[in-house]
Structures are given as C-alpha cells and as structure tokens.
PDB file of N, CA and C in Angstrom:
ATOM      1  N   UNK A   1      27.709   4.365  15.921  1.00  0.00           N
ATOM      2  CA  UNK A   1      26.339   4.099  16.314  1.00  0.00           C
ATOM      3  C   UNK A   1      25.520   3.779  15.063  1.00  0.00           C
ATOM      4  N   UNK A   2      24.597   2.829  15.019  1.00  0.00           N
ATOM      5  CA  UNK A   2      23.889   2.465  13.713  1.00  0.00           C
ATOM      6  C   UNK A   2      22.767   2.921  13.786  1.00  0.00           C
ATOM      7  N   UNK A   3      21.934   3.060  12.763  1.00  0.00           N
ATOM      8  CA  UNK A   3      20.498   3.765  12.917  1.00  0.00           C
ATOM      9  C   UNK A   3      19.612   3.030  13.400  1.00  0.00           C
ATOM     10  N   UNK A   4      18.898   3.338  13.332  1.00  0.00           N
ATOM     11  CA  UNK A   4      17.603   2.317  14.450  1.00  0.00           C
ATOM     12  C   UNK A   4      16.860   2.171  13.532  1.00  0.00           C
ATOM     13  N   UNK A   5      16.268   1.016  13.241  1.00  0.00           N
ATOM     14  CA  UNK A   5      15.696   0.213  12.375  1.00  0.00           C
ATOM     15  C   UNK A   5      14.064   0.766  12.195  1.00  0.00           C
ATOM     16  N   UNK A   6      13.412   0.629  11.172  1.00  0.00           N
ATOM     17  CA  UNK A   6      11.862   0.921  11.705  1.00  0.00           C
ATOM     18  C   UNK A   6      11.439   0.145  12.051  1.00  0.00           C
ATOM     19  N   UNK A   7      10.080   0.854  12.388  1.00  0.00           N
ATOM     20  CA  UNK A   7       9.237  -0.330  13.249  1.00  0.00           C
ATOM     21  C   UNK A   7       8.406  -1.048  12.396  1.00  0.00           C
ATOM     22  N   UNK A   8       7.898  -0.656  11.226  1.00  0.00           N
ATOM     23  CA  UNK A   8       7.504  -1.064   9.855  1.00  0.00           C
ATOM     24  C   UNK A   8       8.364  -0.562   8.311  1.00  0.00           C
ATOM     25  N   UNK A   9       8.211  -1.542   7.718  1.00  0.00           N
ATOM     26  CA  UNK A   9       8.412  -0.650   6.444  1.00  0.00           C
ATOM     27  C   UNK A   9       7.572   0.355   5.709  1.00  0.00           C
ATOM     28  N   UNK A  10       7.790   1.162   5.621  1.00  0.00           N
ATOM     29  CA  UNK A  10       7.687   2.747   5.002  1.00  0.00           C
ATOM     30  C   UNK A  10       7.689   2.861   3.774  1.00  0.00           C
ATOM     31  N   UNK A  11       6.335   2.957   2.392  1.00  0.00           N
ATOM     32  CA  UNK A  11       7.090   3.322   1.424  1.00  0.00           C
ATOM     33  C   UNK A  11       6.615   4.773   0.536  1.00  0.00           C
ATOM     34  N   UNK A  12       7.265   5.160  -0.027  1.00  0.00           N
ATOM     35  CA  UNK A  12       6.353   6.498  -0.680  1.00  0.00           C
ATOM     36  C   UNK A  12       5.352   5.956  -1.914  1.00  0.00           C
ATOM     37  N   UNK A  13       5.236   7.093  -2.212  1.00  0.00           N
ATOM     38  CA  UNK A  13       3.961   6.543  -3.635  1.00  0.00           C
ATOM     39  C   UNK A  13       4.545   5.517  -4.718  1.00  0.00           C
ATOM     40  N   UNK A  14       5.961   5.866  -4.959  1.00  0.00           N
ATOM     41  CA  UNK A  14       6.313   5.629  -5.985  1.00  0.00           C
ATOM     42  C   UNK A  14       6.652   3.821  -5.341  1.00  0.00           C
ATOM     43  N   UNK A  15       7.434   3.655  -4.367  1.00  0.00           N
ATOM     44  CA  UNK A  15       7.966   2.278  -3.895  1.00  0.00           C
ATOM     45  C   UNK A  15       6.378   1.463  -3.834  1.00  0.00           C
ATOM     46  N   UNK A  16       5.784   2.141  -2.982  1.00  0.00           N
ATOM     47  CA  UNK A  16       4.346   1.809  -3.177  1.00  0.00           C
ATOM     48  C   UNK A  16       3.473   1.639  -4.150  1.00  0.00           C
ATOM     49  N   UNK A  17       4.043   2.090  -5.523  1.00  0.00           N
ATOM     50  CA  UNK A  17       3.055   1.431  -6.800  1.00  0.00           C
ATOM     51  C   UNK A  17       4.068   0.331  -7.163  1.00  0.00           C
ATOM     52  N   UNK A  18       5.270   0.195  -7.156  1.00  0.00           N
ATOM     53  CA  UNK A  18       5.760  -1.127  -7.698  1.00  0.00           C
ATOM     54  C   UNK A  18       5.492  -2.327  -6.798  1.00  0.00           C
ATOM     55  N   UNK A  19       5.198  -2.120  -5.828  1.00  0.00           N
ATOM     56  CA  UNK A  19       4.325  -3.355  -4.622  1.00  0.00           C
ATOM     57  C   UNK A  19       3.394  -3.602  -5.379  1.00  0.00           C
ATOM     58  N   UNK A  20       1.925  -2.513  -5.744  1.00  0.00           N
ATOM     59  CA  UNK A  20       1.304  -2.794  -6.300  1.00  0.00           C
ATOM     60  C   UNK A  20       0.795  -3.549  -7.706  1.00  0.00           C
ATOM     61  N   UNK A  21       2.172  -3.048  -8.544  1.00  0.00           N
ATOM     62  CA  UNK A  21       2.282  -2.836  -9.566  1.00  0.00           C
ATOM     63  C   UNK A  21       1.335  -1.970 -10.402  1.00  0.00           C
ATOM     64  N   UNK A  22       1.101  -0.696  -9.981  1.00  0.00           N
ATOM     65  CA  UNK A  22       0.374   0.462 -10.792  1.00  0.00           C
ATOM     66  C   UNK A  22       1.134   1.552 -10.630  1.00  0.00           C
ATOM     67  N   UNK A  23       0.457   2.788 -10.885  1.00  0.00           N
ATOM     68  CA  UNK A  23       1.147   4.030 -11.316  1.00  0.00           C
ATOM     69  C   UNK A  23       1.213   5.095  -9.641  1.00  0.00           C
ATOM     70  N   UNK A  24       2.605   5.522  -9.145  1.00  0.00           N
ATOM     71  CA  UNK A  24       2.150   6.399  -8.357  1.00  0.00           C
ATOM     72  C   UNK A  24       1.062   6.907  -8.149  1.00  0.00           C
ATOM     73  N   UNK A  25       0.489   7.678  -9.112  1.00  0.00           N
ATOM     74  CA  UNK A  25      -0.283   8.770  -9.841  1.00  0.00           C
ATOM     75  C   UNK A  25      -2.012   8.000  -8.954  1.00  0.00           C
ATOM     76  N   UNK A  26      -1.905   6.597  -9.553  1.00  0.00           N
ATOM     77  CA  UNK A  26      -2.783   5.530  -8.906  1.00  0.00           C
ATOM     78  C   UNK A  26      -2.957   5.541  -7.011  1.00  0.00           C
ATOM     79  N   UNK A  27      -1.448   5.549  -6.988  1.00  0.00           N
ATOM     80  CA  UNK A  27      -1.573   5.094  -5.271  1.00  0.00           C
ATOM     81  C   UNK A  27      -1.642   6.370  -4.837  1.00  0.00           C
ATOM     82  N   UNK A  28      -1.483   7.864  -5.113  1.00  0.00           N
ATOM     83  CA  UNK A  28      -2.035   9.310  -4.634  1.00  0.00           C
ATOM     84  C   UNK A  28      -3.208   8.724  -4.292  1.00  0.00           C
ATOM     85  N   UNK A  29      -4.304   8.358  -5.503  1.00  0.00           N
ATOM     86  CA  UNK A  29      -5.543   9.032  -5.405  1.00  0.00           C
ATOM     87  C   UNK A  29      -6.024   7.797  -4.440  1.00  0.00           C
ATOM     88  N   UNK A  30      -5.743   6.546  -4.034  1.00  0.00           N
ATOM     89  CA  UNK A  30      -6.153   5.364  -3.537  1.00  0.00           C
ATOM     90  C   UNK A  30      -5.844   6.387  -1.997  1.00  0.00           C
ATOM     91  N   UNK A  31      -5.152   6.569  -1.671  1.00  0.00           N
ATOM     92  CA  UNK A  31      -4.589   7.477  -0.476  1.00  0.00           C
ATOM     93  C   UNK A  31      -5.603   8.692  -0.341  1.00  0.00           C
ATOM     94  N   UNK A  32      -5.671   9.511  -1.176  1.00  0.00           N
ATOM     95  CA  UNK A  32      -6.892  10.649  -0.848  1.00  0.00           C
ATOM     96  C   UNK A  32      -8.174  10.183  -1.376  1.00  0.00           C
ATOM     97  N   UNK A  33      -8.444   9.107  -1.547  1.00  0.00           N
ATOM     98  CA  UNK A  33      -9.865   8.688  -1.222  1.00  0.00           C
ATOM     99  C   UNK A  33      -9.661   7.647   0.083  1.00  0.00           C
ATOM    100  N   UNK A  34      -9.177   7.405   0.925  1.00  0.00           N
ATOM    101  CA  UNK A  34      -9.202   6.839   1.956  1.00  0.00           C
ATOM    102  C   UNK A  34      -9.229   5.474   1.772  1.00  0.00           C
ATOM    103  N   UNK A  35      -9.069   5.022   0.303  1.00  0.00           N
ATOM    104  CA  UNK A  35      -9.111   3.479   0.154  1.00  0.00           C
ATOM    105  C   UNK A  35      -7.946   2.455   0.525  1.00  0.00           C
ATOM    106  N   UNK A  36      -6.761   3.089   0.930  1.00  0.00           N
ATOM    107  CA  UNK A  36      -5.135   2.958   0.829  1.00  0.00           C
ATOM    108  C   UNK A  36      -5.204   3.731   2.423  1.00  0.00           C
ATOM    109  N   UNK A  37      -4.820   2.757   3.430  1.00  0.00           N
ATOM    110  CA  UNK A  37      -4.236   3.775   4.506  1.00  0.00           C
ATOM    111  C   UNK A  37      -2.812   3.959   4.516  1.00  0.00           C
ATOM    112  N   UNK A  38      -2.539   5.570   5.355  1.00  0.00           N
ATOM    113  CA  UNK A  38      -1.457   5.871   4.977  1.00  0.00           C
ATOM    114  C   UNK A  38      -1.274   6.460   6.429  1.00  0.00           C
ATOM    115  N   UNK A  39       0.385   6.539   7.120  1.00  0.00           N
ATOM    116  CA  UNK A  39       0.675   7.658   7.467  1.00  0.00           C
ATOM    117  C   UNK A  39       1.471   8.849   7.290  1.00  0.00           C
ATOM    118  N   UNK A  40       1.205  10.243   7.943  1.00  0.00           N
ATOM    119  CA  UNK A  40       1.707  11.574   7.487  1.00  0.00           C
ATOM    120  C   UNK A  40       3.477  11.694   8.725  1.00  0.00           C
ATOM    121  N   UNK A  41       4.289  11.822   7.824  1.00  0.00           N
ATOM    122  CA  UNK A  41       5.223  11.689   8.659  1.00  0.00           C
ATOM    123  C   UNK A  41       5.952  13.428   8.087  1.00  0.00           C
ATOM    124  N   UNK A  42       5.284  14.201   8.911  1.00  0.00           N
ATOM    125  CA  UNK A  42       5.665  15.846   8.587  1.00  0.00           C
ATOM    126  C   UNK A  42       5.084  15.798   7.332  1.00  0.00           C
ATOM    127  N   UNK A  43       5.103  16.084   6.654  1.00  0.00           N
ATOM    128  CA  UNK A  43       5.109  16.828   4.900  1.00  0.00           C
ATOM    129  C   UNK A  43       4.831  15.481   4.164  1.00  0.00           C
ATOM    130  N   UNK A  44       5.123  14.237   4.242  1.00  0.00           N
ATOM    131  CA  UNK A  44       5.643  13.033   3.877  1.00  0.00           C
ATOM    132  C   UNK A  44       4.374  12.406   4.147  1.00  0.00           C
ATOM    133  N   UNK A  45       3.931  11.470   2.900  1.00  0.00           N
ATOM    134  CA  UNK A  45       2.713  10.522   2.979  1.00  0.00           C
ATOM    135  C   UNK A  45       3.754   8.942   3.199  1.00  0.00           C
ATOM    136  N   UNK A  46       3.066   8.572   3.780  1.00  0.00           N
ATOM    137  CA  UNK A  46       4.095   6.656   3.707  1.00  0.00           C
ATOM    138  C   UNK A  46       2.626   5.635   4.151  1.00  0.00           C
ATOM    139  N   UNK A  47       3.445   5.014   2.839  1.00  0.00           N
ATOM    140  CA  UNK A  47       2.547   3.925   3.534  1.00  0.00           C
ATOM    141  C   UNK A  47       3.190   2.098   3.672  1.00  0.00           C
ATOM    142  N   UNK A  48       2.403   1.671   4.956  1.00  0.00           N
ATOM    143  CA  UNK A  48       3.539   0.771   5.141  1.00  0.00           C
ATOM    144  C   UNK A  48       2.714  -0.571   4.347  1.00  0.00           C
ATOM    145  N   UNK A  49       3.971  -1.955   4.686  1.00  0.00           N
ATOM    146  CA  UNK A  49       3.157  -2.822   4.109  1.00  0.00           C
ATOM    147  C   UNK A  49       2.125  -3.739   4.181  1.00  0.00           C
ATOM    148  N   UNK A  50       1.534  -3.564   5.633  1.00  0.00           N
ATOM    149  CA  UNK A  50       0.551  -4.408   6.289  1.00  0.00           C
ATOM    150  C   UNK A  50      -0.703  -3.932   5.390  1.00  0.00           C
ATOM    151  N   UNK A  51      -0.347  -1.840   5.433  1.00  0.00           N
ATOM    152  CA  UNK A  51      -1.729  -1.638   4.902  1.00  0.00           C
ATOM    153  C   UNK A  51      -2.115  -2.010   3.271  1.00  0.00           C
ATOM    154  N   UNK A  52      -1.002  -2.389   2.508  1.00  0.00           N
ATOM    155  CA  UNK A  52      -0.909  -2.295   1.173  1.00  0.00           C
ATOM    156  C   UNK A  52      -1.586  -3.791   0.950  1.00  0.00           C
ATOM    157  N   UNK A  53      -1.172  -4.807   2.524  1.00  0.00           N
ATOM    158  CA  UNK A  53      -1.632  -6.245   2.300  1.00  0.00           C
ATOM    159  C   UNK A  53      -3.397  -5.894   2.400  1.00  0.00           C
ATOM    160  N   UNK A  54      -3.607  -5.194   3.254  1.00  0.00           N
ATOM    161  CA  UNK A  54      -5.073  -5.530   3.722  1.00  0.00           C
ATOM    162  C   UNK A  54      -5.646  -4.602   2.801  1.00  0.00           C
ATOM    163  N   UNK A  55      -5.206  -3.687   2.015  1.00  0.00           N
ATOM    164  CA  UNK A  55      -6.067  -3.506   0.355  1.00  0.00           C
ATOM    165  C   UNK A  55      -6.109  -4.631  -0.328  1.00  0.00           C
ATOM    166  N   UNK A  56      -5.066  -5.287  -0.662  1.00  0.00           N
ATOM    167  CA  UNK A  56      -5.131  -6.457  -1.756  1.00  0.00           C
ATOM    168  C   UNK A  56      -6.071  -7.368  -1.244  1.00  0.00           C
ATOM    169  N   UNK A  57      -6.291  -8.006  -0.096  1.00  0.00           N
ATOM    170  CA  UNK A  57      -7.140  -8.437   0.665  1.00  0.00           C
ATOM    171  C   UNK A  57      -8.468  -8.124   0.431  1.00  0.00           C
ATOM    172  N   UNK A  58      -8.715  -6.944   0.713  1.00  0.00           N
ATOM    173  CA  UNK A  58     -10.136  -6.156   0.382  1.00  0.00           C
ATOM    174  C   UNK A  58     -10.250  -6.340  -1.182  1.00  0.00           C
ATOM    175  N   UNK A  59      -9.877  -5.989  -2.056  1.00  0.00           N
ATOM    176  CA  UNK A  59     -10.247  -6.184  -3.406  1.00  0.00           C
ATOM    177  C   UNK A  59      -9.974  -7.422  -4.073  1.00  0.00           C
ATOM    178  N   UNK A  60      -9.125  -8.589  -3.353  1.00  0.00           N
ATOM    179  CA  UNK A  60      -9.457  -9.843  -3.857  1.00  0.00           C
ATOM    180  C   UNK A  60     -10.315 -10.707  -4.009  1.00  0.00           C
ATOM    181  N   UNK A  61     -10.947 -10.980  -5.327  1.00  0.00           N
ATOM    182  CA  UNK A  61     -11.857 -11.995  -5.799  1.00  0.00           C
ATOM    183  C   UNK A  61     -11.529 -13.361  -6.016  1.00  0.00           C
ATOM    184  N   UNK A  62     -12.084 -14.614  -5.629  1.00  0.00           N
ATOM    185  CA  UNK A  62     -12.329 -15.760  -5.343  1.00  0.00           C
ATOM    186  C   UNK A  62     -12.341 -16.090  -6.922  1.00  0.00           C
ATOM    187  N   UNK A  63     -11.763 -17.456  -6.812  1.00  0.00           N
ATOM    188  CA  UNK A  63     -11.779 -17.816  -8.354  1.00  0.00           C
ATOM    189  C   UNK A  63     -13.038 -18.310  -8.683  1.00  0.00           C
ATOM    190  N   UNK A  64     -13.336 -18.402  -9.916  1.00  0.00           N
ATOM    191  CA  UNK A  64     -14.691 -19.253 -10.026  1.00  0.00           C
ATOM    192  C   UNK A  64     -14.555 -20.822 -10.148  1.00  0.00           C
ATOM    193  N   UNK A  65     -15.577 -21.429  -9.401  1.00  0.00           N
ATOM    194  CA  UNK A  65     -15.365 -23.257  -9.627  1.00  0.00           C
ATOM    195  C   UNK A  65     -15.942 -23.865 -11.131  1.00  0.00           C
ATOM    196  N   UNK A  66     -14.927 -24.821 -11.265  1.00  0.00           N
ATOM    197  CA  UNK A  66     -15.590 -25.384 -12.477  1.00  0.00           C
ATOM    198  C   UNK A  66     -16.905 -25.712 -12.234  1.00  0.00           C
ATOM    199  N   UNK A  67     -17.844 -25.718 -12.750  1.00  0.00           N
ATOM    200  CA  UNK A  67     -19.223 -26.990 -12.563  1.00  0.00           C
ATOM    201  C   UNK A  67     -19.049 -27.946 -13.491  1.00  0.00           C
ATOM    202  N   UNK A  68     -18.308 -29.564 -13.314  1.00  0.00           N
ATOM    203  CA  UNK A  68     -18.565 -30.138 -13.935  1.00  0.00           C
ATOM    204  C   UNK A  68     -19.214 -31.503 -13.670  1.00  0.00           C
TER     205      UNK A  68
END
C-alpha cells in the first residue's frame, strides 16, 4: 500500500527559509507575528506553499520606470 500523497506541500521552518531564502530563526517570528500563515499539525508548525507565495506577493515592490 503506498502513502497518500498530501493535499499541499508542507514545510517546516527550516524547508521554509530556503524557499525564502532567510533564516529559520526569520520564518519563526514571520509565523508568530501573523505575517506568514501557517498550519498547527499537533505540536508541528507547517507551512505550505501557496501561503509562502501570497507573502512574497504582499511584500513585492514594482520596479521603478525609467523617465526618459
């Protein structure tokens, strides 16, 4: 019998800062300030990757246009 696949991908702090590219330590506190959604799976923080898209989303800035 094979395992059953998730329904999203799942990652902990640590898989979750190399997405980001920052420090676990970083994606804790993004998570307990509510800026990073996450879910609690028993004991276990995860966070998947839709929510990691729609941070980058939220804090992406627009390039500036030349004026020439």
């Amino acid at each position: 019998m094979t395992p059953p696949t998730p329904l999203v991908p799942l990652h902990g702090y640590e898989s979750a800062a190399l997405l980001l590219g920052c420090s676990p330590r970083l994606v804790r506190a993004l998570v307990e300030r509510r800026e990073l959604e996450s879910v609690r799976v028993g004991r276990l923080v995860r966070i998947d990757e839709e929510a990691i898209r729609r941070y980058i989303d939220r804090r992406r800035r627009p390039a500036q246009q030349d004026s020439k």
